[in-house]
PDB file of N, CA and C in Angstrom:
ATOM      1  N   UNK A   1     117.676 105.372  74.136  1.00  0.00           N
ATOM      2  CA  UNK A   1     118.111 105.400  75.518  1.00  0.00           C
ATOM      3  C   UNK A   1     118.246 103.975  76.035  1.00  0.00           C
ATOM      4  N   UNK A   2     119.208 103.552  76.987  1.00  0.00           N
ATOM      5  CA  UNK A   2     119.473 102.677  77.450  1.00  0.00           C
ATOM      6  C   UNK A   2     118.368 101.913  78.057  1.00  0.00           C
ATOM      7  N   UNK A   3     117.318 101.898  78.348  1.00  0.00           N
ATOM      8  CA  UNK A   3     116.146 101.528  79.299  1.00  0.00           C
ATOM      9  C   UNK A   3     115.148 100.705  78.036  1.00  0.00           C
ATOM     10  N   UNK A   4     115.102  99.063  78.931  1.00  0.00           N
ATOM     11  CA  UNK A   4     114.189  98.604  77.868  1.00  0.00           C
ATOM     12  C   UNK A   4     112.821  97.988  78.637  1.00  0.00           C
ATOM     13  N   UNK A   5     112.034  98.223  78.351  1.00  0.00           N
ATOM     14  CA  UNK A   5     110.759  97.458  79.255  1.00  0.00           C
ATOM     15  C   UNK A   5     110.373  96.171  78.629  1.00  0.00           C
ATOM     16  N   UNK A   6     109.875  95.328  79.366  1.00  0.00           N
ATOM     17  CA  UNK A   6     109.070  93.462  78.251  1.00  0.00           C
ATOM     18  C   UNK A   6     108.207  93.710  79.324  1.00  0.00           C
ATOM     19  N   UNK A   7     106.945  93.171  79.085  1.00  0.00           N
ATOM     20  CA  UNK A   7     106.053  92.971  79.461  1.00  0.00           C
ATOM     21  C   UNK A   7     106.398  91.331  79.884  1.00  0.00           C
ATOM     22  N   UNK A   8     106.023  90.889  81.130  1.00  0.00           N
ATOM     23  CA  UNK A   8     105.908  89.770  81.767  1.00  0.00           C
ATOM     24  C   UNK A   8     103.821  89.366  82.066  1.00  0.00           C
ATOM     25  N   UNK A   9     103.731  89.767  82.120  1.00  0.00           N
ATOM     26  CA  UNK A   9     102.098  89.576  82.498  1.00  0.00           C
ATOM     27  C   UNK A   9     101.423  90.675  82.740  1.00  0.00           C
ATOM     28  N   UNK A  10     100.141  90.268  83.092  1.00  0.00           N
ATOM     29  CA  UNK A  10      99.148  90.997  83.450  1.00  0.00           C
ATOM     30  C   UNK A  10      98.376  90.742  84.422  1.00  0.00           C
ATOM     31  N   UNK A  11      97.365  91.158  85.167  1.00  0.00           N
ATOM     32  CA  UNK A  11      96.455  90.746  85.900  1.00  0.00           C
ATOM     33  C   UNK A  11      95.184  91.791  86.218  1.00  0.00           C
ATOM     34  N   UNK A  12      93.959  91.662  86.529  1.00  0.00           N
ATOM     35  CA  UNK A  12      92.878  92.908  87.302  1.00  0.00           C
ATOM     36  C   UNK A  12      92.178  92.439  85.738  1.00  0.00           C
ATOM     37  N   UNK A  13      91.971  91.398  85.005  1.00  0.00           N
ATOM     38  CA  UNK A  13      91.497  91.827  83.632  1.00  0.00           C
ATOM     39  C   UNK A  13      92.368  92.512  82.772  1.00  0.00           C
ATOM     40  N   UNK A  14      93.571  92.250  82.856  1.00  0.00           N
ATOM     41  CA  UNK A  14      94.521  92.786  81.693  1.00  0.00           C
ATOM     42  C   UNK A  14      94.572  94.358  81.698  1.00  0.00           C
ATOM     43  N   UNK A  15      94.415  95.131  83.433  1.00  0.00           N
ATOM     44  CA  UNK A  15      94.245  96.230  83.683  1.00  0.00           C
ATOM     45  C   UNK A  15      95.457  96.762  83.985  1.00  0.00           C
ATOM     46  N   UNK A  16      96.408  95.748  84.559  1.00  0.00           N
ATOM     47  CA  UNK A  16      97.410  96.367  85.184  1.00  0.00           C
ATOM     48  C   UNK A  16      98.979  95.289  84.511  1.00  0.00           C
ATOM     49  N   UNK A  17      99.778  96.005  83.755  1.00  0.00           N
ATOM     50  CA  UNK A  17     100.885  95.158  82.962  1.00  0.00           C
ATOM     51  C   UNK A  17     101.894  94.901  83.990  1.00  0.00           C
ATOM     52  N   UNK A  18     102.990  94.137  84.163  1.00  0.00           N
ATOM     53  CA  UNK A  18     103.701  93.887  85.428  1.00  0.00           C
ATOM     54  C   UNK A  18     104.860  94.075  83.760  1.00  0.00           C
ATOM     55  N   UNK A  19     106.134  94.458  84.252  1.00  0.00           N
ATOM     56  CA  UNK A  19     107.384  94.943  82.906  1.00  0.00           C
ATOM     57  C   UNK A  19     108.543  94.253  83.745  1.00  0.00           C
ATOM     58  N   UNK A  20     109.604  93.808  83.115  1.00  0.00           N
ATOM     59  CA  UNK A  20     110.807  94.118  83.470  1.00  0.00           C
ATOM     60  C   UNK A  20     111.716  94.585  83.299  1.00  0.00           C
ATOM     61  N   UNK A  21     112.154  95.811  83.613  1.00  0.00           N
ATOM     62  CA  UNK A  21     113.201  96.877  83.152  1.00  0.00           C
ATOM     63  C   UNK A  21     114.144  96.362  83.344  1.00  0.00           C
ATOM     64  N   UNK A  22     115.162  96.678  82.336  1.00  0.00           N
ATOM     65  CA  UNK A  22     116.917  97.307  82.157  1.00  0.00           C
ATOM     66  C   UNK A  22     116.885  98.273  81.933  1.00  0.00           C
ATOM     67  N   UNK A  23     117.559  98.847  83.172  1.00  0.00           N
ATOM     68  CA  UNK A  23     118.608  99.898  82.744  1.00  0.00           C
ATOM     69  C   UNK A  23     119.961 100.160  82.792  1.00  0.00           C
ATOM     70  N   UNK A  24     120.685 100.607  81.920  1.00  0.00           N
ATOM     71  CA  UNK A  24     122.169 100.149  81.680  1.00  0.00           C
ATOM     72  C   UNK A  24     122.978 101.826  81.734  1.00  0.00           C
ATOM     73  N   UNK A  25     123.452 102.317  82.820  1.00  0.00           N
ATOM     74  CA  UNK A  25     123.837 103.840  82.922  1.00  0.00           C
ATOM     75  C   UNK A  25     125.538 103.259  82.687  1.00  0.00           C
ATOM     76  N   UNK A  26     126.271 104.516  82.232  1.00  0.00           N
ATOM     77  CA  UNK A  26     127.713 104.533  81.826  1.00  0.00           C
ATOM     78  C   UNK A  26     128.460 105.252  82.592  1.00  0.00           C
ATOM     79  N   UNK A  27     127.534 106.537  83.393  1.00  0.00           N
ATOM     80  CA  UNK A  27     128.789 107.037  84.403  1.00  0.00           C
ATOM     81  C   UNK A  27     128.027 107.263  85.407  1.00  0.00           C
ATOM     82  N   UNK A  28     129.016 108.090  86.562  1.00  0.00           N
ATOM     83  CA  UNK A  28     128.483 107.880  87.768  1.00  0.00           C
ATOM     84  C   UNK A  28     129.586 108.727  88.800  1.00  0.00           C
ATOM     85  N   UNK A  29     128.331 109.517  89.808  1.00  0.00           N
ATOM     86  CA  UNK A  29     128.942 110.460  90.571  1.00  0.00           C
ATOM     87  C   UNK A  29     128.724 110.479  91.480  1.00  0.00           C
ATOM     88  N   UNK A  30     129.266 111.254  92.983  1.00  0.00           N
ATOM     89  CA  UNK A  30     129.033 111.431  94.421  1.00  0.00           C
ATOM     90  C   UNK A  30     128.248 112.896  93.903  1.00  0.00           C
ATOM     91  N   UNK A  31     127.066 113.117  94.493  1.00  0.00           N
ATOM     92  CA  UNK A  31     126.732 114.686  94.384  1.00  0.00           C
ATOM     93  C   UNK A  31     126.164 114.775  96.103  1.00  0.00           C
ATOM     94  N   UNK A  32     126.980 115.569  96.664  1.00  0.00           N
ATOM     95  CA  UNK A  32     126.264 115.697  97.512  1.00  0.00           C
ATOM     96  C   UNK A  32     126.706 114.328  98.913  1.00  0.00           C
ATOM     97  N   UNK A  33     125.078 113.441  99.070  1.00  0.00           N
ATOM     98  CA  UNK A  33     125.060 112.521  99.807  1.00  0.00           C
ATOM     99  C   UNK A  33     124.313 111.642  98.691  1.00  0.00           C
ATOM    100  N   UNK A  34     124.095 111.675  97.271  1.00  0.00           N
ATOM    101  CA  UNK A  34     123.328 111.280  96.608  1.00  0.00           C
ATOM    102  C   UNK A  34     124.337 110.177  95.483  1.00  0.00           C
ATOM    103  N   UNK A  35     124.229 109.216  95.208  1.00  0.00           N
ATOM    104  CA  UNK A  35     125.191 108.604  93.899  1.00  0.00           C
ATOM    105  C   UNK A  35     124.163 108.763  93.243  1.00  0.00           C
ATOM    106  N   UNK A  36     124.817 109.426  91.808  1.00  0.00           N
ATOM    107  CA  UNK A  36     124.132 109.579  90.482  1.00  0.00           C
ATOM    108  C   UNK A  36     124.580 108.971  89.542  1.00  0.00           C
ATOM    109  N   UNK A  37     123.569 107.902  89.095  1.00  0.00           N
ATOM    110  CA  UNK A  37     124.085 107.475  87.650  1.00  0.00           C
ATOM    111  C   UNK A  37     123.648 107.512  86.458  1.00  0.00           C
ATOM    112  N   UNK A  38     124.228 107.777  85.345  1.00  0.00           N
ATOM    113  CA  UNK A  38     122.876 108.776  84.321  1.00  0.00           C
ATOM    114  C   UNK A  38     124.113 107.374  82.833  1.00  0.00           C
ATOM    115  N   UNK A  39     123.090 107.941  81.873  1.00  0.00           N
ATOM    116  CA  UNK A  39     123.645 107.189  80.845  1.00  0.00           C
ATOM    117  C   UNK A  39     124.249 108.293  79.716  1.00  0.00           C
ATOM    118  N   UNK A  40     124.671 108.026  78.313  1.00  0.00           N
ATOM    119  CA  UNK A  40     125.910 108.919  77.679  1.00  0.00           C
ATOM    120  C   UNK A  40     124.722 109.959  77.522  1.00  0.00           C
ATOM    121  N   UNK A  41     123.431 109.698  77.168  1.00  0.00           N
ATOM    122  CA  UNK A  41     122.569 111.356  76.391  1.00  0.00           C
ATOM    123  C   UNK A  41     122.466 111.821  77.731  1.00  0.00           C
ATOM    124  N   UNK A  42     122.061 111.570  79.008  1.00  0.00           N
ATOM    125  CA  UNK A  42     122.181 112.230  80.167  1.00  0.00           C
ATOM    126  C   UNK A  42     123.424 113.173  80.026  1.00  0.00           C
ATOM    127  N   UNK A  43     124.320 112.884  80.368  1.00  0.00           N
ATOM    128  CA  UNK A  43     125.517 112.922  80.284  1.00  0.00           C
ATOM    129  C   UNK A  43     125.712 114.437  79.443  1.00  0.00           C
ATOM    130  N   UNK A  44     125.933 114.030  78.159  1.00  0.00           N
ATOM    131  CA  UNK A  44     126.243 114.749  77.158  1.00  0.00           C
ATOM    132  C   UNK A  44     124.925 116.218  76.996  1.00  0.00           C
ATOM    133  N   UNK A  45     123.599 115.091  76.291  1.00  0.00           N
ATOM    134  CA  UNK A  45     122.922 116.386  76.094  1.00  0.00           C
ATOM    135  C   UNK A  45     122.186 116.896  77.292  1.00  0.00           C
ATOM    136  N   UNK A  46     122.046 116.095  78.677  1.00  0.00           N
ATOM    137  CA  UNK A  46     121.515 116.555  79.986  1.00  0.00           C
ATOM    138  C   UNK A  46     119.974 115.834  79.848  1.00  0.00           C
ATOM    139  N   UNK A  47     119.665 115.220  79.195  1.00  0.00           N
ATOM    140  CA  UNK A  47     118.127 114.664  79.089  1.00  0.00           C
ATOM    141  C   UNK A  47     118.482 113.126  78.802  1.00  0.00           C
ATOM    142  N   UNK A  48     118.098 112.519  79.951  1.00  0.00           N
ATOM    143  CA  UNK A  48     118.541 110.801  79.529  1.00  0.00           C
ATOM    144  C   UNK A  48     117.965 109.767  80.418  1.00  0.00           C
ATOM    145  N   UNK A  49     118.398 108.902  80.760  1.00  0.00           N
ATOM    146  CA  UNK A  49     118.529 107.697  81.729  1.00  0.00           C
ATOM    147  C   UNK A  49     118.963 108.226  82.872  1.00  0.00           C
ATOM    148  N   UNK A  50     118.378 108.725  84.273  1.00  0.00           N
ATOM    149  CA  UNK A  50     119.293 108.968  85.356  1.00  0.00           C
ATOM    150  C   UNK A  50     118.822 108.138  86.757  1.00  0.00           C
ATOM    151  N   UNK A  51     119.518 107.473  87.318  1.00  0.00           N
ATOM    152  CA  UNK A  51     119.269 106.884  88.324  1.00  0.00           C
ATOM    153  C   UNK A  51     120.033 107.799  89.544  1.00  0.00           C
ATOM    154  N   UNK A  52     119.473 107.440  90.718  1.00  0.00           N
ATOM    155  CA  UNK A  52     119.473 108.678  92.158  1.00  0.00           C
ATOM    156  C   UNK A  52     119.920 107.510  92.987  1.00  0.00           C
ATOM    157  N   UNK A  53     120.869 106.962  94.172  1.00  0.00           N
ATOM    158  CA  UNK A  53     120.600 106.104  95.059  1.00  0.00           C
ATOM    159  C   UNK A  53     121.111 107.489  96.470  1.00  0.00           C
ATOM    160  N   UNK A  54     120.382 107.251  97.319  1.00  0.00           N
ATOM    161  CA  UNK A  54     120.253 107.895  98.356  1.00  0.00           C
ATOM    162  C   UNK A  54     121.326 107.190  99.834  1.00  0.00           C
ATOM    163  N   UNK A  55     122.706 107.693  99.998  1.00  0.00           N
ATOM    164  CA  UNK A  55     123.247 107.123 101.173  1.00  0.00           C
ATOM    165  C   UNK A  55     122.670 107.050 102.357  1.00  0.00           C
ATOM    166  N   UNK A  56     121.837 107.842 103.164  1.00  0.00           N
ATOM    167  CA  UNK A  56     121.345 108.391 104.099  1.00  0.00           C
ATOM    168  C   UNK A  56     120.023 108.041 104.408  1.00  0.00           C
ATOM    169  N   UNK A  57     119.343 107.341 103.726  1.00  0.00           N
ATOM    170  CA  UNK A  57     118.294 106.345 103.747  1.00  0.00           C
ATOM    171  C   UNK A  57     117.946 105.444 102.989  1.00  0.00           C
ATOM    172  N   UNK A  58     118.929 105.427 102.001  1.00  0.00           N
ATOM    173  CA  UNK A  58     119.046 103.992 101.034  1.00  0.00           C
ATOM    174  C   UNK A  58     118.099 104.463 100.037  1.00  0.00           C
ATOM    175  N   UNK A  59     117.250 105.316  99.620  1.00  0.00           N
ATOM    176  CA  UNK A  59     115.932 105.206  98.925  1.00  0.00           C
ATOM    177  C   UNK A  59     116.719 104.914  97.416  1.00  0.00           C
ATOM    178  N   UNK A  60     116.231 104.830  96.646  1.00  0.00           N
ATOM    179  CA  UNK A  60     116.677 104.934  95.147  1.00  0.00           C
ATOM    180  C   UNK A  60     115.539 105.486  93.877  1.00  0.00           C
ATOM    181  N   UNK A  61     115.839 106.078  92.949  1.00  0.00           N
ATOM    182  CA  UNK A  61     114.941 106.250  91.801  1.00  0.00           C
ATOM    183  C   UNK A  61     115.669 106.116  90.730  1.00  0.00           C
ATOM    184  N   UNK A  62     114.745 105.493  89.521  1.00  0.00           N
ATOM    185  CA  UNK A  62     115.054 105.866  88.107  1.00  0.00           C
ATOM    186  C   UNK A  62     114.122 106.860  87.221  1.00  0.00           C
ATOM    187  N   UNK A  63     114.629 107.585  86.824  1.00  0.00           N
ATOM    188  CA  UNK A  63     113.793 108.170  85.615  1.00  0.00           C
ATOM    189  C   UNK A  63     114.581 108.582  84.224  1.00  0.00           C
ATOM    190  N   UNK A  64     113.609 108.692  82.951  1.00  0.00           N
ATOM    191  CA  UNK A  64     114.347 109.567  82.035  1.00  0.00           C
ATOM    192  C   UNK A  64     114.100 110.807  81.909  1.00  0.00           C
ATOM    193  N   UNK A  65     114.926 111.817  81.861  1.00  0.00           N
ATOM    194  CA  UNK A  65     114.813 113.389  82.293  1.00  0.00           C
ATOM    195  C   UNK A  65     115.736 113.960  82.448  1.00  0.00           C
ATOM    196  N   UNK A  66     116.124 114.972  83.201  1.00  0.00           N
ATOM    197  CA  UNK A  66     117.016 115.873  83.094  1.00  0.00           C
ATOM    198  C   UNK A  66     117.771 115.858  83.915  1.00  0.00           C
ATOM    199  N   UNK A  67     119.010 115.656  83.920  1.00  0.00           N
ATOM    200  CA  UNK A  67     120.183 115.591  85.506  1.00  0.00           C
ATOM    201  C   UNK A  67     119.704 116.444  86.789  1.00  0.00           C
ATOM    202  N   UNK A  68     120.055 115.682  87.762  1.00  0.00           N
ATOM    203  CA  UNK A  68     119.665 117.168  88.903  1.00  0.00           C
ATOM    204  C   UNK A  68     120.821 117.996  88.516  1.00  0.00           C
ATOM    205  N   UNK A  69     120.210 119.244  88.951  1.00  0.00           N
ATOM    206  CA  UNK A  69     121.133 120.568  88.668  1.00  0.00           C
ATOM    207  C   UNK A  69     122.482 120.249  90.185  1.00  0.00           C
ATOM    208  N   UNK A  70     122.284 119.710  91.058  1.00  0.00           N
ATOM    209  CA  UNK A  70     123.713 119.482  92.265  1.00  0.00           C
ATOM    210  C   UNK A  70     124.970 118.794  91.270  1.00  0.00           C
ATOM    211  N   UNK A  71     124.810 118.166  90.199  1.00  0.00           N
ATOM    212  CA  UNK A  71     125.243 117.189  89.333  1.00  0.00           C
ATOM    213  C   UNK A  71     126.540 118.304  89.061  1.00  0.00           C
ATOM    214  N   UNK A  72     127.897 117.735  88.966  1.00  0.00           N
ATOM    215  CA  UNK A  72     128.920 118.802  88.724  1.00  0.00           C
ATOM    216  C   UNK A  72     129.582 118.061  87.155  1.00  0.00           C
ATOM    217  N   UNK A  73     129.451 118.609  85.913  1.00  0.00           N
ATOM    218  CA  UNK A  73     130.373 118.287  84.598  1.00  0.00           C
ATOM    219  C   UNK A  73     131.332 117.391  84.394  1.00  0.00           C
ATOM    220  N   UNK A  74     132.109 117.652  85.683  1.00  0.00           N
ATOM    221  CA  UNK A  74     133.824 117.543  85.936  1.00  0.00           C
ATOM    222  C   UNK A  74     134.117 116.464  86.795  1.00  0.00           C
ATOM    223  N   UNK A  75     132.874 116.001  87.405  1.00  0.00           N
ATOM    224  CA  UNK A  75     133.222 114.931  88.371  1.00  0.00           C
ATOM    225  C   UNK A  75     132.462 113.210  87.776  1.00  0.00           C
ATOM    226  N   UNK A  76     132.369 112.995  86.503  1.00  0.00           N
ATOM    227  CA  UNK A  76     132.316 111.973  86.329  1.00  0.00           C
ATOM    228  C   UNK A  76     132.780 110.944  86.002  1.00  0.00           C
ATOM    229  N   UNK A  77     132.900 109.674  86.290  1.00  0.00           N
ATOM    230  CA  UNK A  77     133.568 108.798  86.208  1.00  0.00           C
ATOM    231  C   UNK A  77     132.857 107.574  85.718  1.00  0.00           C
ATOM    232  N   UNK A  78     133.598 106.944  84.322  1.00  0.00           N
ATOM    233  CA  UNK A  78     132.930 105.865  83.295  1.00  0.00           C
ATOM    234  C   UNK A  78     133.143 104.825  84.363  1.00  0.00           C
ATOM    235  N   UNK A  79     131.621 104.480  84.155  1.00  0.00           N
ATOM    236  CA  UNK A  79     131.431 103.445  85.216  1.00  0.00           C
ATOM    237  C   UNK A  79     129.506 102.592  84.461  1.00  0.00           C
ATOM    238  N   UNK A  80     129.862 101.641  83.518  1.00  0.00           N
ATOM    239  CA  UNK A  80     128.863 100.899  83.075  1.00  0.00           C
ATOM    240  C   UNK A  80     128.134  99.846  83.769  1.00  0.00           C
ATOM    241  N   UNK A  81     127.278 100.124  83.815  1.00  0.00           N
ATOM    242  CA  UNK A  81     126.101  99.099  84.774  1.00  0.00           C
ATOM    243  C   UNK A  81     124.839  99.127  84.607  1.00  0.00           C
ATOM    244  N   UNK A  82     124.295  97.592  84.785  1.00  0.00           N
ATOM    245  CA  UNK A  82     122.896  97.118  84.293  1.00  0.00           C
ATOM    246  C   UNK A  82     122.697  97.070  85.714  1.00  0.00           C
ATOM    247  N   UNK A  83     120.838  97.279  85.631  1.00  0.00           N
ATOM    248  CA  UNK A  83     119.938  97.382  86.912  1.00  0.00           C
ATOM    249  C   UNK A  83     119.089  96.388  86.166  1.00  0.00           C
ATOM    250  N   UNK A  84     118.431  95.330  87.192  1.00  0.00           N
ATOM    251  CA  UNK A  84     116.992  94.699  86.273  1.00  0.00           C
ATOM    252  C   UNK A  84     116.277  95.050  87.357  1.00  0.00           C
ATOM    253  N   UNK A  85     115.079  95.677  87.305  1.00  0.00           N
ATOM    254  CA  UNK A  85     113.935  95.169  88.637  1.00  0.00           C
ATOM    255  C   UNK A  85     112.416  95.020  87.669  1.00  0.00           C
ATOM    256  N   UNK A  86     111.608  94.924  88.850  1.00  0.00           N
ATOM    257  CA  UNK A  86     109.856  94.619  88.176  1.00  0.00           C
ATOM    258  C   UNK A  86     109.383  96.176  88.606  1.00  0.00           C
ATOM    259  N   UNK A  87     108.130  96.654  87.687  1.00  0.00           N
ATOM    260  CA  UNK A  87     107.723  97.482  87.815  1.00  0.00           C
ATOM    261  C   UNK A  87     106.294  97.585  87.462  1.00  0.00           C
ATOM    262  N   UNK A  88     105.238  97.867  87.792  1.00  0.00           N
ATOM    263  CA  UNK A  88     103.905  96.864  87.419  1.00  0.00           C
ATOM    264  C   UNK A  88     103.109  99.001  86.986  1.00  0.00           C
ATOM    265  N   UNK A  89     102.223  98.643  85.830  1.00  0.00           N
ATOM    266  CA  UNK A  89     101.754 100.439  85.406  1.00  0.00           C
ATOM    267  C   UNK A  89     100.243  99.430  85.147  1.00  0.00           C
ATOM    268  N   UNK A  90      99.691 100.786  85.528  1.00  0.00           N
ATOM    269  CA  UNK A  90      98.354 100.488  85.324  1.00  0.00           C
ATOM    270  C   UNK A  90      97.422 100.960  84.508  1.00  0.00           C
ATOM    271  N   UNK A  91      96.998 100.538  83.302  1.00  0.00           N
ATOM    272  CA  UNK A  91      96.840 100.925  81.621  1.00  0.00           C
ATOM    273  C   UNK A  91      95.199 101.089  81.133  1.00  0.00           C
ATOM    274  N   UNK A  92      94.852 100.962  82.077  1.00  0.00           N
ATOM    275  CA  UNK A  92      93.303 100.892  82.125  1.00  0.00           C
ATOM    276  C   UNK A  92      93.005 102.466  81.810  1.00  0.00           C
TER     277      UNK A  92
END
């Protein structure tokens, strides 16, 4: 899957890892009030890379998992794009 994590540091006693993700999705849809962007196994087998950005209050998510079911077959459009952000998990 498109999504790669590196570890950048640590801190709390090497309790808590700080990562920096890529994620790199290939298509992309209006569902709704929602832009969805998922990558080709999303896509194809429905279990993948899917990112959510929210018009209506800006929120956004990534996860890997299963398309939302609002998601329509027929309405996607190849559209490739990298995301980088920080994301800090706590491993303790």
């Amino acid at each position: 899957m498109p999504r790669r994590k590196n570890p950048v540091g640590s801190y709390n006693r090497g309790t808590v890892v700080e990562y920096e993700v890529e994620d790199t999705t290939h298509w992309v849809q209006m569902a709704k009030d929602i832009m969805v962007r998922c990558d080709n196994d999303a896509r194809y087998k429905k279990w993948g890379l899917v990112r959510e950005f929210s018009s209506i209050n800006g929120f956004s998510t990534s996860y890997v998992g299963r398309l939302p079911p609002y998601c329509d077959d027929k309405n996607w459009i190849e559209d490739k794009m990298t995301n980088f952000y920080t994301m800090e998990k706590d491993v303790s």
